[in-house]
N, C-alpha and C. Protein backbone atom coordinates (compact mmCIF):
# COMPACT_ATOMS: atom_id res chain seq x y z
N UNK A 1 162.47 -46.79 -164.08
CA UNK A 1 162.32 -46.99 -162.66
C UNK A 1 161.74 -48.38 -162.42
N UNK A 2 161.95 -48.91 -161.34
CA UNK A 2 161.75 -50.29 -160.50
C UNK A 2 160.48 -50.13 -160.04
N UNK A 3 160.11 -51.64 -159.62
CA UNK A 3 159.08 -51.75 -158.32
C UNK A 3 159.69 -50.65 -156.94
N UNK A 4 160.71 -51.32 -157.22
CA UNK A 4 160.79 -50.66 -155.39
C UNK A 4 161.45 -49.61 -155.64
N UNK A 5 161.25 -48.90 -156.75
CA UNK A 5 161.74 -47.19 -156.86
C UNK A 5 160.43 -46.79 -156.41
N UNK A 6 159.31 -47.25 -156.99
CA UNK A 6 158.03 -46.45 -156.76
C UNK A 6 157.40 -46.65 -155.36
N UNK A 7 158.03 -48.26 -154.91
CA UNK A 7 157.53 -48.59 -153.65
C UNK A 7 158.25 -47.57 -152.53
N UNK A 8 159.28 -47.28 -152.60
CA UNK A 8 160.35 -46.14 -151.72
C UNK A 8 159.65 -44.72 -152.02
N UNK A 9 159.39 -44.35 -153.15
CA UNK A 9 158.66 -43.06 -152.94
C UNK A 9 157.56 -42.93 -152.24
N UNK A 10 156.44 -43.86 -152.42
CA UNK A 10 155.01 -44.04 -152.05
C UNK A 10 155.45 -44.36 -150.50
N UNK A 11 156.63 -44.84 -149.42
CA UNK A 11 156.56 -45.01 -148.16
C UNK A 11 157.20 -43.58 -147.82
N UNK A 12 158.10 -42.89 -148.67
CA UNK A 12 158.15 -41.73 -147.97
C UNK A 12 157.20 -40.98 -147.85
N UNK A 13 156.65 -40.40 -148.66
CA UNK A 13 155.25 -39.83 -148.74
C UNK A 13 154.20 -40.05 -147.62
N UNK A 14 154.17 -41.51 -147.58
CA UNK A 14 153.28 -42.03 -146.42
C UNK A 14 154.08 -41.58 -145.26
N UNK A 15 155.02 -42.07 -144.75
CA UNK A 15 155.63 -41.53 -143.39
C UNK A 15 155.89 -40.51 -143.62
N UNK A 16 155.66 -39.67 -144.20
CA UNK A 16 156.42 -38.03 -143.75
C UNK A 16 155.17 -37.52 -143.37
N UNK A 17 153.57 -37.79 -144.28
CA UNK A 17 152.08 -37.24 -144.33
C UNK A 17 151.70 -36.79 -142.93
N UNK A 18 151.65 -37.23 -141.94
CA UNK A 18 151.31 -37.02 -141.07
C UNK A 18 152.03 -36.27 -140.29
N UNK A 19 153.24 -36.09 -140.30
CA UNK A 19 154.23 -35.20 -139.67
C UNK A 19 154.53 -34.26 -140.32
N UNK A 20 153.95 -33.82 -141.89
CA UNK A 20 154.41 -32.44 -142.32
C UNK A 20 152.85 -31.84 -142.06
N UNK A 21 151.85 -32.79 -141.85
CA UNK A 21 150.47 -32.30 -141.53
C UNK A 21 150.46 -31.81 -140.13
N UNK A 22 150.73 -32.03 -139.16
CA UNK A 22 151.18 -32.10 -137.48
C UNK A 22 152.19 -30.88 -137.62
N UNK A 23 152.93 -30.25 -138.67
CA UNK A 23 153.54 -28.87 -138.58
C UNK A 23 152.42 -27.57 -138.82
N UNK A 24 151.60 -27.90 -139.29
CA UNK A 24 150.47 -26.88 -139.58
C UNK A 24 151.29 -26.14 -140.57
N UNK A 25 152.43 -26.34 -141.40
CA UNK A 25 152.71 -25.60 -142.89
C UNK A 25 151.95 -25.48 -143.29
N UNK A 26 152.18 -24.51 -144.60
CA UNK A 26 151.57 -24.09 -145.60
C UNK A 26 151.67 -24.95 -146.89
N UNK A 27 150.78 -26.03 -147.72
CA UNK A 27 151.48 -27.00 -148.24
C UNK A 27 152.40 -26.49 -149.39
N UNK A 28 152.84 -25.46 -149.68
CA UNK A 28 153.60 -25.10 -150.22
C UNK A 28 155.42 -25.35 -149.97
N UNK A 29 155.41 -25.43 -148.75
CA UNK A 29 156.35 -25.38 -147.87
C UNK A 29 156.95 -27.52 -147.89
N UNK A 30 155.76 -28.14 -148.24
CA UNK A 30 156.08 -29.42 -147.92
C UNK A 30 157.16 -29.87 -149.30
N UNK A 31 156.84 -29.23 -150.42
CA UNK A 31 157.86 -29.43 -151.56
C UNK A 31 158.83 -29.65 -151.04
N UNK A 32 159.47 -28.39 -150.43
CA UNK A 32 161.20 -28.78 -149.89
C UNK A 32 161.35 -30.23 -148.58
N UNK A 33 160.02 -30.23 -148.05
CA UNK A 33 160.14 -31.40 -146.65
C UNK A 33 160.42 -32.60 -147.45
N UNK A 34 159.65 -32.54 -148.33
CA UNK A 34 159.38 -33.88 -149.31
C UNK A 34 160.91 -34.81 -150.14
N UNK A 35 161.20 -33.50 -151.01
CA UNK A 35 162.09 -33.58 -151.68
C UNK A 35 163.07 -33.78 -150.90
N UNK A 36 163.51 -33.13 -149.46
CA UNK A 36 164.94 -33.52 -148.78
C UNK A 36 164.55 -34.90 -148.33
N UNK A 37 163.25 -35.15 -147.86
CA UNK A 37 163.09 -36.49 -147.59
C UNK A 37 163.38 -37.56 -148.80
N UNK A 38 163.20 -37.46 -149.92
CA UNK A 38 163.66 -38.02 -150.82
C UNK A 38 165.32 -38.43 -151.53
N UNK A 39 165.39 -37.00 -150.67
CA UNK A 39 167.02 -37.00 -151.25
C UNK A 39 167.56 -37.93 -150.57
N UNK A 40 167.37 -37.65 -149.03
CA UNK A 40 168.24 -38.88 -147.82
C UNK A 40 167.78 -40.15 -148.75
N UNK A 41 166.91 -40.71 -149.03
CA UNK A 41 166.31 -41.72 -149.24
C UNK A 41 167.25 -42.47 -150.66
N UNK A 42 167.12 -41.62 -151.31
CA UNK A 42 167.70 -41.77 -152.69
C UNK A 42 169.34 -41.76 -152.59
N UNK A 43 169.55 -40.75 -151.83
CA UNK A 43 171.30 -40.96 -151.56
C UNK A 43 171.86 -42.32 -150.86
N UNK A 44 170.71 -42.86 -149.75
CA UNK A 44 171.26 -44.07 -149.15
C UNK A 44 171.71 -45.05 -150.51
N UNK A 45 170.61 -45.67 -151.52
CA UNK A 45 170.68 -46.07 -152.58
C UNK A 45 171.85 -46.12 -153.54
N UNK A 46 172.12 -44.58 -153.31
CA UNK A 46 173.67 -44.34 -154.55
C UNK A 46 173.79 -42.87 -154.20
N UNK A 47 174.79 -43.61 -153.82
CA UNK A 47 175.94 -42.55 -153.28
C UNK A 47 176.60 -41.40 -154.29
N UNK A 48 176.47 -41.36 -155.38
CA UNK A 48 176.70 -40.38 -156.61
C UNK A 48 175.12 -39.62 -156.68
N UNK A 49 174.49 -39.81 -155.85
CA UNK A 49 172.77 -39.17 -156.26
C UNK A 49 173.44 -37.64 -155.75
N UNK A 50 172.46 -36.71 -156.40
CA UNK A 50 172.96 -35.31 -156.74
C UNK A 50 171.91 -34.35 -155.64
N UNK A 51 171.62 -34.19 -154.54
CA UNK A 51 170.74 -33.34 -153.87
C UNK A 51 170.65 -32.35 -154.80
N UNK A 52 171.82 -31.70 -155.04
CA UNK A 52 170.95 -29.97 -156.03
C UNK A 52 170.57 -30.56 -157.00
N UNK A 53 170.90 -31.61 -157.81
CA UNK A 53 170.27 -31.39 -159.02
C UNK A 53 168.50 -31.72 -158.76
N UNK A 54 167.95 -32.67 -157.90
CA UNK A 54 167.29 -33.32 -157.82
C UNK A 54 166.55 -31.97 -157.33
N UNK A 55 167.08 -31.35 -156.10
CA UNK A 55 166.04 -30.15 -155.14
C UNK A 55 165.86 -29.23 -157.00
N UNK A 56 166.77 -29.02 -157.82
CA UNK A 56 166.38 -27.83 -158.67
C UNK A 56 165.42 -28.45 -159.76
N UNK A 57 165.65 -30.06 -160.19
CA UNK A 57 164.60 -30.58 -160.76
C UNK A 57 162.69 -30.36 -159.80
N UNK A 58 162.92 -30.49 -158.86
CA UNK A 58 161.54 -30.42 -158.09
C UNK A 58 161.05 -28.82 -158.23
N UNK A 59 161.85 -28.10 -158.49
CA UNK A 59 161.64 -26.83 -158.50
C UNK A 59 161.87 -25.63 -157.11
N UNK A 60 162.96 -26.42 -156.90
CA UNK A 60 163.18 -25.80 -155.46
C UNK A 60 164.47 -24.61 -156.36
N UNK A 61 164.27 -23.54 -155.00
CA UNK A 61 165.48 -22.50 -155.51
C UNK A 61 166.25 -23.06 -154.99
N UNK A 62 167.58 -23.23 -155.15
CA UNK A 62 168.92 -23.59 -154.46
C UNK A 62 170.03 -22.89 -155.23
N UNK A 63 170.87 -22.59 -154.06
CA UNK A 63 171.98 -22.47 -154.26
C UNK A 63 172.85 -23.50 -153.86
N UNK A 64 174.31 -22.94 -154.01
CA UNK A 64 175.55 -24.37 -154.35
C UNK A 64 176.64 -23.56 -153.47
């Protein structure tokens, strides 16, 4: 991974913080906010990026 792989994770994180905090979830629940936020993020990047594989690497259940 890059500078600005880690720099793109660390701004999603930051902009999402306050708006998955402002849902009053359960932080259990932010895994999946996180990770789809990641996915958009990562798919802009490259267009072959895999949402399921990535949501089932994070440990999300998914189906296909």
């Amino acid at each position: 991974m890059t500078k600005k792989d880690y720099e793109l994770i660390a701004k999603v994180i930051k902009d999402n913080f306050e708006a998955f905090k402002a849902l009053e979830i359960h932080p259990s629940h932010w895994q999946g906010l996180l990770s789809g936020e990641l996915s958009r993020e990562f798919a802009k990047d490259n267009p072959k990026f895999d949402s399921y594989k990535f949501a089932k690497a994070c440990g999300m259940k998914v189906t296909k």
